[in-house]
Each structure stands twice: as C-alpha cells, then as structure tokens.
Protein backbone atom coordinates (compact mmCIF):
# COMPACT_ATOMS: atom_id res chain seq x y z
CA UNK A 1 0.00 0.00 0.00
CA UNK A 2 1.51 3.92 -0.96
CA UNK A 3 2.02 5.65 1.63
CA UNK A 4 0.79 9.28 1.94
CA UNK A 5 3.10 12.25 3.03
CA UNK A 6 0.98 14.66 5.63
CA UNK A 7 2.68 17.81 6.86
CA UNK A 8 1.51 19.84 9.92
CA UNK A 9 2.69 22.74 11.58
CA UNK A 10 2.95 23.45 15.50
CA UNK A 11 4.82 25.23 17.77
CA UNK A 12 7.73 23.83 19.09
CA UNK A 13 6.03 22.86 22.54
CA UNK A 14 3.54 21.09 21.51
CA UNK A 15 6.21 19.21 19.22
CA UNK A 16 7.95 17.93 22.21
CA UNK A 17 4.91 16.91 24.29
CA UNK A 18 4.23 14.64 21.48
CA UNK A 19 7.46 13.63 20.89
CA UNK A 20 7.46 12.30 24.97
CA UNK A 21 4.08 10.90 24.88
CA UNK A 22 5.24 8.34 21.02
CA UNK A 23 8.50 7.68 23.07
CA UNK A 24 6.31 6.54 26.12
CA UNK A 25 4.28 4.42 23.98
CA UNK A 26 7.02 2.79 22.04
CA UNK A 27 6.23 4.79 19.06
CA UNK A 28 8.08 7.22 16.29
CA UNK A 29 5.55 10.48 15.94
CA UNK A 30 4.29 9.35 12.47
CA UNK A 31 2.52 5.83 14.29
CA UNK A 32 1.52 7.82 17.21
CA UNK A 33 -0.29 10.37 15.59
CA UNK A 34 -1.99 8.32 13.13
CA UNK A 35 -3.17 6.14 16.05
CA UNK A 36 -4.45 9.80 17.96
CA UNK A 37 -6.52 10.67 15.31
CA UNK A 38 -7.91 6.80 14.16
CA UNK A 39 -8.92 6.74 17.79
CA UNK A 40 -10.85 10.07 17.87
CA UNK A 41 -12.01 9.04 14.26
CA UNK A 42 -13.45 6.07 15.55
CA UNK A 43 -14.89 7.55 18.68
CA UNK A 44 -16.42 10.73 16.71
CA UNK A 45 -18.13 7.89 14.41
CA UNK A 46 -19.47 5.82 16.90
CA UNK A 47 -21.27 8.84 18.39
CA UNK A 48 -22.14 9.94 14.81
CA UNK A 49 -24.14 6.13 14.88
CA UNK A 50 -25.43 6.24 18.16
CA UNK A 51 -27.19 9.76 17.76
CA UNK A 52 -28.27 9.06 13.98
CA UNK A 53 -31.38 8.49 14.48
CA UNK A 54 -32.37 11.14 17.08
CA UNK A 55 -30.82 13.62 14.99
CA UNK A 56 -32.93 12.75 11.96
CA UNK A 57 -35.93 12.65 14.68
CA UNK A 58 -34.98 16.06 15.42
CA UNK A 59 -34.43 17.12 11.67
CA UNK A 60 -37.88 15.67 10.93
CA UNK A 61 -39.67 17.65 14.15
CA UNK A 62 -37.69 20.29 12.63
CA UNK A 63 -39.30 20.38 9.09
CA UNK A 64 -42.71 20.12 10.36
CA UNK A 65 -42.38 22.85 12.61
CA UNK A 66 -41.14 24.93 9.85
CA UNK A 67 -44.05 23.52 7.83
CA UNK A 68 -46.23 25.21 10.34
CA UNK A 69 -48.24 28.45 10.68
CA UNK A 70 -47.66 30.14 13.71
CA UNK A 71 -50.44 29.37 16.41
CA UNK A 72 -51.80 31.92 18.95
CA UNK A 73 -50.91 31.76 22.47
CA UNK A 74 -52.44 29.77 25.13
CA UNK A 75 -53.31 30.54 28.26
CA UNK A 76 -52.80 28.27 31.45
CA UNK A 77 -56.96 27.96 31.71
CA UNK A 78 -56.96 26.88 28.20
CA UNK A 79 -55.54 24.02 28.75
CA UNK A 80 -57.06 20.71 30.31
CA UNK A 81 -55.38 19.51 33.66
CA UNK A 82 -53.84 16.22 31.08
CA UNK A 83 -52.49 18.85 28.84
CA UNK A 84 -50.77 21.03 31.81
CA UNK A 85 -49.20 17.95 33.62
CA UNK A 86 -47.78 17.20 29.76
CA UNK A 87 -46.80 20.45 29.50
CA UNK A 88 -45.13 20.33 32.51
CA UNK A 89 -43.12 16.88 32.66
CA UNK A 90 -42.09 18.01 28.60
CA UNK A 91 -40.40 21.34 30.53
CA UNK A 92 -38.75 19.05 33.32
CA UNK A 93 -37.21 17.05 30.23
CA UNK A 94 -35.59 19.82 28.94
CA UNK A 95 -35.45 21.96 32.20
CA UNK A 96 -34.89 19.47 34.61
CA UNK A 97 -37.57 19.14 37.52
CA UNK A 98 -38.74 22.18 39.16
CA UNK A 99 -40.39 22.82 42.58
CA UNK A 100 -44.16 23.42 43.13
CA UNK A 101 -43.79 27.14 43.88
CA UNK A 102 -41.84 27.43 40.03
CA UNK A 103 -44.87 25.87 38.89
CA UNK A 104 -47.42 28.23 39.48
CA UNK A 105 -48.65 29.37 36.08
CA UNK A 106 -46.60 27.93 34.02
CA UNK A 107 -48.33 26.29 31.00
CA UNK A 108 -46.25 27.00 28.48
C-alpha cells in the first residue's frame, strides 16, 4: 500500500509533548499520531451512529415545525389539567424538575 506524506505545523512545545508521549508508547511520531486521530475518528463515528437516528428525529420535528403556521398563544386555563401535567413533565425534560412554587402558572 503507498504511503501518503501529511505535513503539519505546531509550535515547538507542543512538538515535544508529542514527541514524549510516542517515546512513552514505544512509538516514532508518524505511528503515534496516526493512532491519535484513528482513535478520535473512531470515537467521533461511533457517536455519529449512536445519535443518527435522534438527529434525523430532530431534523424531521424540525421540518414540520417549519411547515407550520404560527399558532396563537395559550393561556394556562386553556388548557385541560392532562395537557398542563404534559406540558409540565415536557419542561422538566428539557429543564430538569422544578419545585411546586416554580410551577405556578406555568403552561407554556
């Protein structure tokens, strides 16, 4: 297999700390960098996967939303008691829980 030449630039600290941390793992620079970033290549893909499909989710919530005409506000007596407790544990999902005194009023 070719080989491919990369160059980088960096100052000459960093250049050492790297140097140290190949010779610690039994490495010249070249093999020790390539295994840095295949590691965080790996790791940044396996996240990529395991938050594919709640991104398109989100992409998808994000369309329809766009799709949307804008509504009129609603009012806390509006709403059913169902709707406000759905209201409310949807807020503690993204706000984390609150206490009853933060509560009062809050619909939406």
């Amino acid at each position: 297999m070719a080989k491919t030449r990369i160059s980088i630039s960096l100052d000459s600290a960093h250049a050492e700390r790297i140097r140290a941390h190949a010779e610690r793992a039994g490495m010249d620079v070249s093999a020790y960098l390539v295994n840095a970033a295949t590691r965080q290549m790996a790791e940044v893909e396996a996240a990529e996967a395991q938050f594919a499909r709640v991104d398109a989710m989100i992409a998808a919530a994000e369309s329809e939303a766009a799709a949307l005409s804008p509504s009129t506000e609603v009012a806390d007596a509006d709403l059913t008691e169902q709707e406000r407790r759905e209201v409310r544990e949807a807020l503690e999902l993204v706000y984390g829980p609150t206490t009853p005194a933060t509560r009062t009023g809050d619909a939406a």
